[in-house]
C-alpha atoms as a PDB file:
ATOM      1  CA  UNK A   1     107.934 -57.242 238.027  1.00  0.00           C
ATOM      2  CA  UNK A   2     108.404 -56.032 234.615  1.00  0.00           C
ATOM      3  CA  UNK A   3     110.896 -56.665 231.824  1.00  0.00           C
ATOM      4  CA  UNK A   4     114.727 -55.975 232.560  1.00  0.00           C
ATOM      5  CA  UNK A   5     115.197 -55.022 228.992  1.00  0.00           C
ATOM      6  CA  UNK A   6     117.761 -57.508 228.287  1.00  0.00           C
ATOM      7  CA  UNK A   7     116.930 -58.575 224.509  1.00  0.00           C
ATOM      8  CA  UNK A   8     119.891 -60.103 222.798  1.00  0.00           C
ATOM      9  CA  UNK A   9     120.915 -64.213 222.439  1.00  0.00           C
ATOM     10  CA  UNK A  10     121.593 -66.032 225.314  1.00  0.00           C
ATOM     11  CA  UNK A  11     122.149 -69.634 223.456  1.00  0.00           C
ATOM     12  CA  UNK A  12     126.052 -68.924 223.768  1.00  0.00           C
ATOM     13  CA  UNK A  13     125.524 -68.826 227.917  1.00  0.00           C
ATOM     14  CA  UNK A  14     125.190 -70.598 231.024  1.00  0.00           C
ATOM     15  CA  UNK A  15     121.763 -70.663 232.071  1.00  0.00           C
ATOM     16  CA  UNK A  16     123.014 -69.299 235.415  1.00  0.00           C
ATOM     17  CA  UNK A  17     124.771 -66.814 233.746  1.00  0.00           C
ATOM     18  CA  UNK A  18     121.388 -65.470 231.957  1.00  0.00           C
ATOM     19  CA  UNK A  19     119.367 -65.769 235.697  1.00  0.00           C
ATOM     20  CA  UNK A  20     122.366 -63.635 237.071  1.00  0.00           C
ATOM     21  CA  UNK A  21     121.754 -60.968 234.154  1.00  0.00           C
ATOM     22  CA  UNK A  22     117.898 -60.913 235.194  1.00  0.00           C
ATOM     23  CA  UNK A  23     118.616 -60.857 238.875  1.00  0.00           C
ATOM     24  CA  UNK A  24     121.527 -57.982 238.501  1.00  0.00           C
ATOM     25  CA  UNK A  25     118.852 -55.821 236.265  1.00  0.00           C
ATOM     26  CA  UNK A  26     116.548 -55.967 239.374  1.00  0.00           C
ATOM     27  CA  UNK A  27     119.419 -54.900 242.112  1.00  0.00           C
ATOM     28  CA  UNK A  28     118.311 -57.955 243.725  1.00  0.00           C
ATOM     29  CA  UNK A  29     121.239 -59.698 246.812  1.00  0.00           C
ATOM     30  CA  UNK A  30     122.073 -62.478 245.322  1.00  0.00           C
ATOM     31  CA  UNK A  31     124.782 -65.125 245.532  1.00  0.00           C
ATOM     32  CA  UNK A  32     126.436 -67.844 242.748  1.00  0.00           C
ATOM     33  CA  UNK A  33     127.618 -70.762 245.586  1.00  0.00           C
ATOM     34  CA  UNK A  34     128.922 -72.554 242.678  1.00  0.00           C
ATOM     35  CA  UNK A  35     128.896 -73.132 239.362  1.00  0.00           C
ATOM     36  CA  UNK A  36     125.720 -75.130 238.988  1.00  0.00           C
ATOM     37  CA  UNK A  37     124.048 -73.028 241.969  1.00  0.00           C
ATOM     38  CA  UNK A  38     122.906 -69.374 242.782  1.00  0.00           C
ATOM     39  CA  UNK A  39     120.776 -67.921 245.593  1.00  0.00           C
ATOM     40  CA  UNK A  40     118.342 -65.386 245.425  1.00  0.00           C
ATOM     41  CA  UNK A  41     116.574 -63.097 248.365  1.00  0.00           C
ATOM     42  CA  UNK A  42     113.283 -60.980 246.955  1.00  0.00           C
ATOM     43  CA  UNK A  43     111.234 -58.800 249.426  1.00  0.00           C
ATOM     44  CA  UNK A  44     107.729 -59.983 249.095  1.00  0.00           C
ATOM     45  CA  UNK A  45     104.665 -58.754 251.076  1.00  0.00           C
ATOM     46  CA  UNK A  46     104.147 -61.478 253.435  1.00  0.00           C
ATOM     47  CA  UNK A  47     108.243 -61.979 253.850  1.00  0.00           C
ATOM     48  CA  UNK A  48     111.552 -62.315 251.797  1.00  0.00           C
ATOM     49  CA  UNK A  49     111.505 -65.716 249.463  1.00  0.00           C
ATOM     50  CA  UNK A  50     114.546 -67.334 248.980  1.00  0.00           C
ATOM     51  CA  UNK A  51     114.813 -68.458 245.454  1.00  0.00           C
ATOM     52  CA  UNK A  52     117.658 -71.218 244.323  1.00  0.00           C
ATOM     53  CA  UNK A  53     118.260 -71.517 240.861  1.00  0.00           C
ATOM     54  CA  UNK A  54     120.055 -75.206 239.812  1.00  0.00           C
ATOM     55  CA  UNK A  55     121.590 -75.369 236.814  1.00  0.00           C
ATOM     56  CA  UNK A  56     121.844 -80.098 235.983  1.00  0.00           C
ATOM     57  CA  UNK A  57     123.726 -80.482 232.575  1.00  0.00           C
ATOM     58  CA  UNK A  58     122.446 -84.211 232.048  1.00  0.00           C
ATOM     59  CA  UNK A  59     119.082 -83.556 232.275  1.00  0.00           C
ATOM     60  CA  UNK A  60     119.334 -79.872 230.242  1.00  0.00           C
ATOM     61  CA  UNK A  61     117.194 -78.319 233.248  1.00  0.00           C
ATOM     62  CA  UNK A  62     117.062 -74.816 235.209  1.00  0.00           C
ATOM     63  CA  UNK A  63     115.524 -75.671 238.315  1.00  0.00           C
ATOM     64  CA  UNK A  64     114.078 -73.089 240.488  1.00  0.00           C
ATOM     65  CA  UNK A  65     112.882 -73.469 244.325  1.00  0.00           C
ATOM     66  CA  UNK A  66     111.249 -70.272 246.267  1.00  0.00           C
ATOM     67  CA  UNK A  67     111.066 -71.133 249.968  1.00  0.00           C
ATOM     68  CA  UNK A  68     109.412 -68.637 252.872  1.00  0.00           C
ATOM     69  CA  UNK A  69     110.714 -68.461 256.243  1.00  0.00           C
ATOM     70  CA  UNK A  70     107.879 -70.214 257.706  1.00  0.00           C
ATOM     71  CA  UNK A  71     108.949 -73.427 259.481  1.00  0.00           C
ATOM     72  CA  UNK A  72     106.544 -76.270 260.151  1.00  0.00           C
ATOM     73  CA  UNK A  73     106.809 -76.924 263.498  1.00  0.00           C
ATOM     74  CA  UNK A  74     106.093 -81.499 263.598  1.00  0.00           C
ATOM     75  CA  UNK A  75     102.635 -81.338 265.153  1.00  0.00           C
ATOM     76  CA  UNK A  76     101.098 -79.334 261.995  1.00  0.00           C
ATOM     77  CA  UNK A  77     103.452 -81.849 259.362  1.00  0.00           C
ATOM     78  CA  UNK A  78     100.119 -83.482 258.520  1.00  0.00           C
ATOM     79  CA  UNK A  79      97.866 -80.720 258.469  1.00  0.00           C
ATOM     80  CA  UNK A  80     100.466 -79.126 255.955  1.00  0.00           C
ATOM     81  CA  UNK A  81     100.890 -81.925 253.791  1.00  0.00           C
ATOM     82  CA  UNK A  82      96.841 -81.697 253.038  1.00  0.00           C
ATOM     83  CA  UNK A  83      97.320 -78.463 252.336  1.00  0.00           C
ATOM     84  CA  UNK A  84     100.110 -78.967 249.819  1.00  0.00           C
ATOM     85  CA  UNK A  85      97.682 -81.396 248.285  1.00  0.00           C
ATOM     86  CA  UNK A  86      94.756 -78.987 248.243  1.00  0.00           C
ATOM     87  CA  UNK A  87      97.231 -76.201 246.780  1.00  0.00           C
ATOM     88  CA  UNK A  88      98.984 -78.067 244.072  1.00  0.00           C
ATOM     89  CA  UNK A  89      95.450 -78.850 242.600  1.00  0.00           C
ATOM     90  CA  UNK A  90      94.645 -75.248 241.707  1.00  0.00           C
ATOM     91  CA  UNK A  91      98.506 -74.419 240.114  1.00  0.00           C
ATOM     92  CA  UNK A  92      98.493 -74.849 236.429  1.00  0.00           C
ATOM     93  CA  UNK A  93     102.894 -74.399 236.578  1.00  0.00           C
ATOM     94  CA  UNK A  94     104.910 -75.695 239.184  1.00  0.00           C
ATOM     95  CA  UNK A  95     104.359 -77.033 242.530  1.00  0.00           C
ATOM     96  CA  UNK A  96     104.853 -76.312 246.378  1.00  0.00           C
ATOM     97  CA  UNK A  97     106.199 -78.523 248.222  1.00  0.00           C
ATOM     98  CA  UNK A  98     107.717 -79.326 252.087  1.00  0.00           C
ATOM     99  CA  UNK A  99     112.093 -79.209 252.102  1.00  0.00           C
ATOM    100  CA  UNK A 100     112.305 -82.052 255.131  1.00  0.00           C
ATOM    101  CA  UNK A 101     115.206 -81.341 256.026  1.00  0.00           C
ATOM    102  CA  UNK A 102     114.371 -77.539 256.927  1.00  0.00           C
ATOM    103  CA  UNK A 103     110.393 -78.172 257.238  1.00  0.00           C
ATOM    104  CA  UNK A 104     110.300 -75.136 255.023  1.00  0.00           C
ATOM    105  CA  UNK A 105     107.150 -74.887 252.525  1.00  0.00           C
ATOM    106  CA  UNK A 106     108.095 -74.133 249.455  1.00  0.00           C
ATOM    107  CA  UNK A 107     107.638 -73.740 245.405  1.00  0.00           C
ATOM    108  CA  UNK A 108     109.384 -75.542 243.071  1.00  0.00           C
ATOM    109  CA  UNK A 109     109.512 -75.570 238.895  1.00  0.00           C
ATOM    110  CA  UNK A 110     111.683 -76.600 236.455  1.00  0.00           C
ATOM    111  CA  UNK A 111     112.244 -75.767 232.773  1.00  0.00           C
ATOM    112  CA  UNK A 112     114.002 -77.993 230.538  1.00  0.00           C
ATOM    113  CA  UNK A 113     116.186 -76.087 227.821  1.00  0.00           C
ATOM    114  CA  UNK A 114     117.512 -78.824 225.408  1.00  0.00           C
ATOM    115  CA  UNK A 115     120.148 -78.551 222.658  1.00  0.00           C
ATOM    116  CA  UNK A 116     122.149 -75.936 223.865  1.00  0.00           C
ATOM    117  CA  UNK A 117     118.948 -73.102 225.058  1.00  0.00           C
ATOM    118  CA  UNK A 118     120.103 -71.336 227.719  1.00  0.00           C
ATOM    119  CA  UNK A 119     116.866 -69.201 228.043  1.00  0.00           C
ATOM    120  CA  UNK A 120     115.585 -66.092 227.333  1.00  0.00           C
ATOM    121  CA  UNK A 121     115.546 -63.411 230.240  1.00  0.00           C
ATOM    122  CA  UNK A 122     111.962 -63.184 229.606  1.00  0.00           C
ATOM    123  CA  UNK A 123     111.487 -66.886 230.583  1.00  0.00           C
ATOM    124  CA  UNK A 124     113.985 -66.047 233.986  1.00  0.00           C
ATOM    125  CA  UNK A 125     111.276 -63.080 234.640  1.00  0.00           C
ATOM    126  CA  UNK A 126     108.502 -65.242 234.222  1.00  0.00           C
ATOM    127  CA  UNK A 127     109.497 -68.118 236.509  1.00  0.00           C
ATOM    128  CA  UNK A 128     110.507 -65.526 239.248  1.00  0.00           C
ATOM    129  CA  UNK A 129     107.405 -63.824 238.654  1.00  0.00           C
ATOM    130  CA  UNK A 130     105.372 -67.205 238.750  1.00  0.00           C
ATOM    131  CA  UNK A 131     107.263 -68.154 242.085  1.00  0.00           C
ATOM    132  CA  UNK A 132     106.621 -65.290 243.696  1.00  0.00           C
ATOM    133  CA  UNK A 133     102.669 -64.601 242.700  1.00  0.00           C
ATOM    134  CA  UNK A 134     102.315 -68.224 244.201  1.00  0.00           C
ATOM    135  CA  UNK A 135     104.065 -67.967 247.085  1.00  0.00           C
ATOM    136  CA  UNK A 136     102.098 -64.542 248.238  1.00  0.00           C
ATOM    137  CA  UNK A 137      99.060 -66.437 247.088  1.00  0.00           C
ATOM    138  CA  UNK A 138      99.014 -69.343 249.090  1.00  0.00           C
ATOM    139  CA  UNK A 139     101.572 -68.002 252.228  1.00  0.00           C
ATOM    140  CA  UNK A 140      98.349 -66.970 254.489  1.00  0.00           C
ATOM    141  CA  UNK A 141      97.136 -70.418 253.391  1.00  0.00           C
ATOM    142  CA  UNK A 142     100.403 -72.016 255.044  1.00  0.00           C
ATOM    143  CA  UNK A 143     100.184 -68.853 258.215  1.00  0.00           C
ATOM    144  CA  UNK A 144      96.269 -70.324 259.275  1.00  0.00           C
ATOM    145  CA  UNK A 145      97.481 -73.976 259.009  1.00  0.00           C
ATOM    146  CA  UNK A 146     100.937 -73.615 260.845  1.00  0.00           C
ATOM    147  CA  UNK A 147      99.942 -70.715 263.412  1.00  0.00           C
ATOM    148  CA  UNK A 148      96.201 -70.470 263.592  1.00  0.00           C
ATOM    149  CA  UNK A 149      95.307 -74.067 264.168  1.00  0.00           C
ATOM    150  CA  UNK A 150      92.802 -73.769 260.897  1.00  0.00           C
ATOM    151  CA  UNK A 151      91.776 -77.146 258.650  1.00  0.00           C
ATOM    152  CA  UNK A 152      93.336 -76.785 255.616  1.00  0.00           C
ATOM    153  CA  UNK A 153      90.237 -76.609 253.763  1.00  0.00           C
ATOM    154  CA  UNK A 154      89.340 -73.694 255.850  1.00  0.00           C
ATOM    155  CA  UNK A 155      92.795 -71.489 255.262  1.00  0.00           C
ATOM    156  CA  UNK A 156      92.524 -72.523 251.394  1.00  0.00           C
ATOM    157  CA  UNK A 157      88.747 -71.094 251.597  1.00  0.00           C
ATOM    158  CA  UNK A 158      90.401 -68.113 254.088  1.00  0.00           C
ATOM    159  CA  UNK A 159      93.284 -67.024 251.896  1.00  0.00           C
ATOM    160  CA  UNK A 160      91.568 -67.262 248.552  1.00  0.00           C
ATOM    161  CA  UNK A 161      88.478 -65.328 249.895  1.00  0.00           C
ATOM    162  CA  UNK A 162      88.447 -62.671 247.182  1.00  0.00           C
ATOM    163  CA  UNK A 163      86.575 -59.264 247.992  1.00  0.00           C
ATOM    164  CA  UNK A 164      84.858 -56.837 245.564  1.00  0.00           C
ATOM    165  CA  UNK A 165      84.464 -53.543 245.321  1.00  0.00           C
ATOM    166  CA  UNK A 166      85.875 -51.022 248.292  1.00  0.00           C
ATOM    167  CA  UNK A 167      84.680 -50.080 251.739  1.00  0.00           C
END
């Protein structure tokens, strides 16, 4: 993704404001819904993620949630939750997760900025960055659960199937 360039002190802001300085350097649609709220689209390879950033004053935290348009249709709900377990065990920051209310998988982290940090871009870059590398790791993961009728320890062993050298 690379760095935006954006290198001065952000203790004086909003956290928002600091992921809408991040988000404007990359030309990136976005929209602030609020003042504790803005929404993100990114063009990944498998799809566009959907990032929400939510600013909570009483707990000091920048919460971030990167959802893919892939909606779990009820008869795979179990099959996917096994997967989400299977997932979350290999990610060292953050965690994916199921939105009920939209049966949307998706990836959720939160950083906690106390005394007045609003965060550095740097730290913005990095949890969009993080989001994203997850969510194109694991999305063919979620694509042989939901669509190909796959175990979920076969689409973990599927998607992470790394190859080596070139044909």
């Amino acid at each position: 993704m690379g760095s935006t360039g954006l290198d001065q002190s952000y203790d004086h802001l909003d956290p928002l404001e600091v992921v809408e300085q991040v988000i404007a350097a990359h030309d990136w649609p976005y929209n602030r819904s609020g003042k504790g709220e803005i929404t993100v689209s990114v063009a990944g390879t498998w799809c566009d993620y959907h990032l929400c950033f939510s600013w909570r004053d009483e707990q000091s935290a920048l919460h971030l949630s990167c959802a893919f348009d892939t909606r779990v249709p009820e008869r795979r709900k179990s099959a996917v939750w096994e997967l989400l377990a299977l997932v979350n065990e290999r990610l060292w920051i953050g965690h994916f997760d199921l939105w009920s209310g939209e049966s949307l998988p998706m990836f959720r982290h939160t950083l906690l900025l106390a005394d007045g940090q609003a965060g550095a871009p740097r730290q913005c870059e990095d949890l969009i960055e993080i989001a994203i590398n997850e969510c194109e790791r694991f999305y063919p993961s979620f694509q042989f659960v939901i669509w190909a009728g796959k175990t979920p320890d076969q689409a973990i062993a599927a998607s992470l199937f790394e190859t080596a050298g070139e044909a």
